[in-house]
N, C-alpha and C. Protein backbone atom coordinates (compact mmCIF):
# COMPACT_ATOMS: atom_id res chain seq x y z
N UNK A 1 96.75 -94.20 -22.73
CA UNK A 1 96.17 -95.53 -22.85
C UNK A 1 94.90 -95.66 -22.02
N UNK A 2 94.92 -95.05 -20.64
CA UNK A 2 93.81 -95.38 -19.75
C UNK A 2 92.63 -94.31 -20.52
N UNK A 3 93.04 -93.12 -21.03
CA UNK A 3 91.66 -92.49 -21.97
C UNK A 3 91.37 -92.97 -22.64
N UNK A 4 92.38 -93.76 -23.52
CA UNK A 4 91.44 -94.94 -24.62
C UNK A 4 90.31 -95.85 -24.23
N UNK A 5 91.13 -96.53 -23.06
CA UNK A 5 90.17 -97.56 -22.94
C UNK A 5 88.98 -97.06 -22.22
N UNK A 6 88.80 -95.68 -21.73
CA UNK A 6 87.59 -95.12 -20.79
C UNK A 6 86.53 -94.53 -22.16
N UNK A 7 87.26 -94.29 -23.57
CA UNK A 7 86.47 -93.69 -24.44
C UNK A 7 86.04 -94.48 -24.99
N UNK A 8 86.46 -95.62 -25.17
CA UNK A 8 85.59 -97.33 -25.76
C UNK A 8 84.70 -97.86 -24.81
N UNK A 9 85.13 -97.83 -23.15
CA UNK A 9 84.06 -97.85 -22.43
C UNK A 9 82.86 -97.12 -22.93
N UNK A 10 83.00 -95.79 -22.65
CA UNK A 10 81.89 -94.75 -22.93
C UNK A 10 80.90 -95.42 -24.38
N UNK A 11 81.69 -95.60 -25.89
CA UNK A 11 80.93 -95.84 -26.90
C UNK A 11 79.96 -97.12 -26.56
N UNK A 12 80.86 -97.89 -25.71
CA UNK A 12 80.10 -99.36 -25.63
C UNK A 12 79.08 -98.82 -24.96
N UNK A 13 79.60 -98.54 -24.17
CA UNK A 13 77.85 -98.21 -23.04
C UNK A 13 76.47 -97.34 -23.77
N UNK A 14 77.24 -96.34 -24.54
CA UNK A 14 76.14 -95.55 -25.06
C UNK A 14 75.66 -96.49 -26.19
N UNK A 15 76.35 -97.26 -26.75
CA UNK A 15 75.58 -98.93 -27.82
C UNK A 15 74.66 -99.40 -27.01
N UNK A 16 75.14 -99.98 -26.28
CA UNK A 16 74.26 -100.70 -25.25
C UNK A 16 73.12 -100.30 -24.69
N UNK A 17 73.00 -99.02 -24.41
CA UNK A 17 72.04 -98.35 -24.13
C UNK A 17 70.77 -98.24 -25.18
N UNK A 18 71.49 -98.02 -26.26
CA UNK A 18 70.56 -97.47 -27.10
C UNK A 18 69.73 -98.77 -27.63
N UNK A 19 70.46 -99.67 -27.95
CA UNK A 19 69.97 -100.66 -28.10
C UNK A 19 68.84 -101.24 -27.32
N UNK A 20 69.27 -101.30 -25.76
CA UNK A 20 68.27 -101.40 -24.78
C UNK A 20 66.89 -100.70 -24.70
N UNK A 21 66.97 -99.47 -25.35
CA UNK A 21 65.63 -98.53 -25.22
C UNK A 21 65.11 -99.01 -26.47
N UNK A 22 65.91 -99.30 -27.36
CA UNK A 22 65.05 -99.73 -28.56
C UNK A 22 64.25 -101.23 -27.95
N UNK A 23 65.08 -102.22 -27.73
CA UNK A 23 64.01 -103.47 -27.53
C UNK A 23 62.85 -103.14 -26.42
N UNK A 24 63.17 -102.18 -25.62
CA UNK A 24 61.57 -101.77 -24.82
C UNK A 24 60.48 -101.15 -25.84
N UNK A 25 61.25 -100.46 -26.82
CA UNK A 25 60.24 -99.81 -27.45
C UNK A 25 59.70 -100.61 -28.22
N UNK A 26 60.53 -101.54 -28.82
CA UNK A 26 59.94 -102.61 -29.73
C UNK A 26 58.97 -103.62 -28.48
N UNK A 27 59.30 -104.14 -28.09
CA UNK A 27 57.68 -104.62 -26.81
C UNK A 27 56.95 -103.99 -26.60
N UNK A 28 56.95 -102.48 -26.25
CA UNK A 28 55.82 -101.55 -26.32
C UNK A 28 54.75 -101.83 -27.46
N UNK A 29 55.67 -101.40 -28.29
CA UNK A 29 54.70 -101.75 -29.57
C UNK A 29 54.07 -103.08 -29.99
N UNK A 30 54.30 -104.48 -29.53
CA UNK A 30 54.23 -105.61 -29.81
C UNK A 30 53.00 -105.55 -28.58
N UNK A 31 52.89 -105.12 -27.17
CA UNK A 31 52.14 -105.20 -26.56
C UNK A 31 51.00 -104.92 -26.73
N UNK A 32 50.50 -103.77 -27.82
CA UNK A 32 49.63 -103.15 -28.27
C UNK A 32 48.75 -103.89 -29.32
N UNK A 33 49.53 -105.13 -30.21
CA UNK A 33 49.40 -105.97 -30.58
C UNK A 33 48.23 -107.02 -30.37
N UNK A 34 46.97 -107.54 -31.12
CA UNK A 34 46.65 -108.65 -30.53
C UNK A 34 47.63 -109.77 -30.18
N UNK A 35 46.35 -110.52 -29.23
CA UNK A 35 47.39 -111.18 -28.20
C UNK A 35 48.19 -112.35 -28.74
N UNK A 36 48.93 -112.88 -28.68
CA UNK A 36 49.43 -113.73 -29.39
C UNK A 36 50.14 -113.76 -30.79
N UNK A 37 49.85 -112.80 -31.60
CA UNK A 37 50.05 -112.66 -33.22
C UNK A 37 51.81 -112.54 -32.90
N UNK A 38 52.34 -111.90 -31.95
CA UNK A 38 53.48 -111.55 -31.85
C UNK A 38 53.78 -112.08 -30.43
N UNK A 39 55.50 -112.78 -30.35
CA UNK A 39 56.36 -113.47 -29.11
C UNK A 39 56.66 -112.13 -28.08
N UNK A 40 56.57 -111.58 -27.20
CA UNK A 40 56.72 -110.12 -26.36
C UNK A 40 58.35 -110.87 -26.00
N UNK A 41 58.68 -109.60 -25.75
CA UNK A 41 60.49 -109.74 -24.93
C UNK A 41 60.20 -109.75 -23.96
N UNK A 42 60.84 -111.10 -22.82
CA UNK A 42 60.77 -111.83 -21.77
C UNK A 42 60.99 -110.47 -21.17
N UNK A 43 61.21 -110.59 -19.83
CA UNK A 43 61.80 -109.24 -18.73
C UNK A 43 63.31 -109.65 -18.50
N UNK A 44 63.22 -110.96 -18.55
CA UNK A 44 64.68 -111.86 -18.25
C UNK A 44 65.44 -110.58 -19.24
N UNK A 45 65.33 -110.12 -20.40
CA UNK A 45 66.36 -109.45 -21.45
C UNK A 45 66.73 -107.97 -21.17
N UNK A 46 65.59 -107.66 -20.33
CA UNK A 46 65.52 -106.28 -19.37
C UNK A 46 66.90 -106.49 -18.99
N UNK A 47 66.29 -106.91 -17.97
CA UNK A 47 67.50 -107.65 -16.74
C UNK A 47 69.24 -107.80 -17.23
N UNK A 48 69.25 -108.76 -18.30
CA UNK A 48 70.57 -109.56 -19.43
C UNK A 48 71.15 -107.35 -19.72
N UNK A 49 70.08 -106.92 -19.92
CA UNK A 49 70.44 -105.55 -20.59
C UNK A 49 70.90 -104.65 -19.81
N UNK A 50 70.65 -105.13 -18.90
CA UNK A 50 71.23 -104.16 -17.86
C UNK A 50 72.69 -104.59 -16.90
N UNK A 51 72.54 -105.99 -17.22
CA UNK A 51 73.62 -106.75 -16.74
C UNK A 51 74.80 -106.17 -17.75
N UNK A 52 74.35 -105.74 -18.95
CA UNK A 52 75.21 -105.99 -19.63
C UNK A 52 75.99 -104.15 -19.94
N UNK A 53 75.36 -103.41 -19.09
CA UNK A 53 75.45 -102.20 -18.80
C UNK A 53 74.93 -101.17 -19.69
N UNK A 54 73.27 -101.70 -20.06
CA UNK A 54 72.27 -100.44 -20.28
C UNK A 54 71.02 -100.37 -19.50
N UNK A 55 71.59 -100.43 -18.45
CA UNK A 55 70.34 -99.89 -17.16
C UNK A 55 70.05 -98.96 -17.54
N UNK A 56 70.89 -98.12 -18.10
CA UNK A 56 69.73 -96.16 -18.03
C UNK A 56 69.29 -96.27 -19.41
N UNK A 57 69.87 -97.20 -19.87
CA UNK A 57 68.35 -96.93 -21.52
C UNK A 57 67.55 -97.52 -20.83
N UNK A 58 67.38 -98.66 -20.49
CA UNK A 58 66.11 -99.55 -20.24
C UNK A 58 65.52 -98.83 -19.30
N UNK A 59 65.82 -98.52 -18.34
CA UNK A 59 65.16 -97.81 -16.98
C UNK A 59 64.44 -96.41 -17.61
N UNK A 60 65.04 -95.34 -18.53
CA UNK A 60 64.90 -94.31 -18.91
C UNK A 60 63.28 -94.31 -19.62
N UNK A 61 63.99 -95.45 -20.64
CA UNK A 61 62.65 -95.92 -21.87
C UNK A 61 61.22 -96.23 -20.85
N UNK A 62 61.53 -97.48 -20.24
CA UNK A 62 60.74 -98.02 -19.30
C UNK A 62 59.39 -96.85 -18.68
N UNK A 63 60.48 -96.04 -18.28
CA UNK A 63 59.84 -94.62 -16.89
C UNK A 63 59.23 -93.62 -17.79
N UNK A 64 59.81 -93.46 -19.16
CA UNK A 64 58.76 -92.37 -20.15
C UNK A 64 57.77 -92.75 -20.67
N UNK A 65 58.07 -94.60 -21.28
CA UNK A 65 56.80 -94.87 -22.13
C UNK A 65 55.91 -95.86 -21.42
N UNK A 66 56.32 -95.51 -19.71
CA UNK A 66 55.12 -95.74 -19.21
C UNK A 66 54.77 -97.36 -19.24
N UNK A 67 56.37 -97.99 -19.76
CA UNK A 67 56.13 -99.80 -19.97
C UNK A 67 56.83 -100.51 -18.88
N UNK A 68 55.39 -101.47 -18.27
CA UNK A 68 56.38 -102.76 -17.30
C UNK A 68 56.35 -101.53 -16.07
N UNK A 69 55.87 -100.67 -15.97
CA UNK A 69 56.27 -100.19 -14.40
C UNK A 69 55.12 -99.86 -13.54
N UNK A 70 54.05 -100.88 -13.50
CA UNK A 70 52.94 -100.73 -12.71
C UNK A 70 52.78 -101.70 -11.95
N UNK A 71 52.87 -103.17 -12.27
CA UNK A 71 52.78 -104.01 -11.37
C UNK A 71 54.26 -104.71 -11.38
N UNK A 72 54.84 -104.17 -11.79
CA UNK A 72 56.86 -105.02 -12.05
C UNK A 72 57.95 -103.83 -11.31
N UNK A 73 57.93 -104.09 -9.40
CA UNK A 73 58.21 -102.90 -9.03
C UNK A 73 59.70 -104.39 -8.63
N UNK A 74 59.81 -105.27 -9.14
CA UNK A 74 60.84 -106.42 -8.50
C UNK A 74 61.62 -106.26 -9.98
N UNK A 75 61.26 -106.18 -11.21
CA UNK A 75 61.83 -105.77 -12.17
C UNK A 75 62.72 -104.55 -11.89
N UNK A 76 61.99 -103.17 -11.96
CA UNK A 76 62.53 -102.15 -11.69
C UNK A 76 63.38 -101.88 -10.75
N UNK A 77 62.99 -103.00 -9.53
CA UNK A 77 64.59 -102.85 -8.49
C UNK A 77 65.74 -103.46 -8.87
N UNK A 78 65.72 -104.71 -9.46
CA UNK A 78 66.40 -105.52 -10.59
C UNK A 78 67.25 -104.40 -11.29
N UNK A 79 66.61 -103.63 -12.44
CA UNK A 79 67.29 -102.70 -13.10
C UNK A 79 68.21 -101.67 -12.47
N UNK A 80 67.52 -101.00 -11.79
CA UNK A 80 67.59 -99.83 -11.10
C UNK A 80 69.12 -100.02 -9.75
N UNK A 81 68.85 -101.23 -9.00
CA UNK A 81 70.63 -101.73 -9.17
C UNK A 81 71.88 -101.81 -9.32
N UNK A 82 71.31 -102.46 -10.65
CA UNK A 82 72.16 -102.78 -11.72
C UNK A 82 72.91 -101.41 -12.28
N UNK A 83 71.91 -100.32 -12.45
CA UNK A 83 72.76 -99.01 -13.30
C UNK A 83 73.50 -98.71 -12.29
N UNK A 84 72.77 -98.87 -10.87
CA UNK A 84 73.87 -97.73 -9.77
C UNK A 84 74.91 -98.59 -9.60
N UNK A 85 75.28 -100.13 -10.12
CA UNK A 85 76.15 -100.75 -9.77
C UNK A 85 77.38 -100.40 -11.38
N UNK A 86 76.40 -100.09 -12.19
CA UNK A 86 77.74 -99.88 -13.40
C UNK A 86 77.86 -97.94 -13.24
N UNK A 87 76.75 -97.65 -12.48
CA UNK A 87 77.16 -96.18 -12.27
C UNK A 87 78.68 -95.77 -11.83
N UNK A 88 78.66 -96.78 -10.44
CA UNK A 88 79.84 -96.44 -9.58
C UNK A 88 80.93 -97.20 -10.37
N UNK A 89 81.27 -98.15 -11.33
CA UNK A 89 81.93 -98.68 -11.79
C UNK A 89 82.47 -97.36 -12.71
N UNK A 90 81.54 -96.83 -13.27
CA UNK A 90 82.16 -95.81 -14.31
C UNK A 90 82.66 -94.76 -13.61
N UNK A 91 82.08 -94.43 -12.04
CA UNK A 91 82.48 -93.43 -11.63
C UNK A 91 84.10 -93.72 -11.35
N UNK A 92 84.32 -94.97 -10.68
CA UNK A 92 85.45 -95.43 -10.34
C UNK A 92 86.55 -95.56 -11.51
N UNK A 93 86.02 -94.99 -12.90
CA UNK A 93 86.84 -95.02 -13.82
C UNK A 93 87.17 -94.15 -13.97
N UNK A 94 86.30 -92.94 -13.77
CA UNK A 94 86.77 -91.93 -13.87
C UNK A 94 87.76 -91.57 -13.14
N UNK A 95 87.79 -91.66 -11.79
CA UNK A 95 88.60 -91.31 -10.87
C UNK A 95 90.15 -92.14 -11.00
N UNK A 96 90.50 -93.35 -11.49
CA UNK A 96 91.49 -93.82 -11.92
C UNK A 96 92.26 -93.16 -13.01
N UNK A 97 91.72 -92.50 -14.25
CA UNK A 97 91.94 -92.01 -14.93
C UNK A 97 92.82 -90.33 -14.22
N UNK A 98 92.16 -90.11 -13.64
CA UNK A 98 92.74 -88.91 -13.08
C UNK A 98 93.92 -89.39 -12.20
């Protein structure tokens, strides 16, 4: 029972994740955008996304495509956090499991 619920953990998170790198990538691209033609994703959803345990998509996406990490170093501590706080959560799952 406790591998079940650690292998639905796992799918959710890797959803979550992926999802997360996608809406950075989708602002990436909207940023490139003239100004205004398109609404940009707040940072607040960064944040919501990582709350919601896809810090390492968002952080990952963020740090390759080079988005939001030049003058948003209060963002990135925000995120960055947040993963080591669902890091140790998962680590702590693991170790229950055993």
């Amino acid at each position: 029972m406790k591998e079940q619920i650690f292998i639905i953990s796992l799918c959710y998170l890797a959803a979550i994740n992926l999802i997360a790198a996608a809406v950075v990538l989708y602002d990436k691209h909207i940023s490139r955008r003239k100004r205004g033609s398109v609404r940009r994703v707040p940072e607040r959803t960064f944040v919501r996304f990582s709350i919601l345990g896809g810090g390492i998509g968002t952080l990952l996406c963020m740090l390759l495509i080079h988005h939001k990490t030049k003058a948003h170093d209060g963002l990135l501590l925000k995120i960055g956090i947040l993963t080591l706080l669902w890091t140790a959560l998962l680590c702590g799952g693991i170790y229950m499991i055993r």
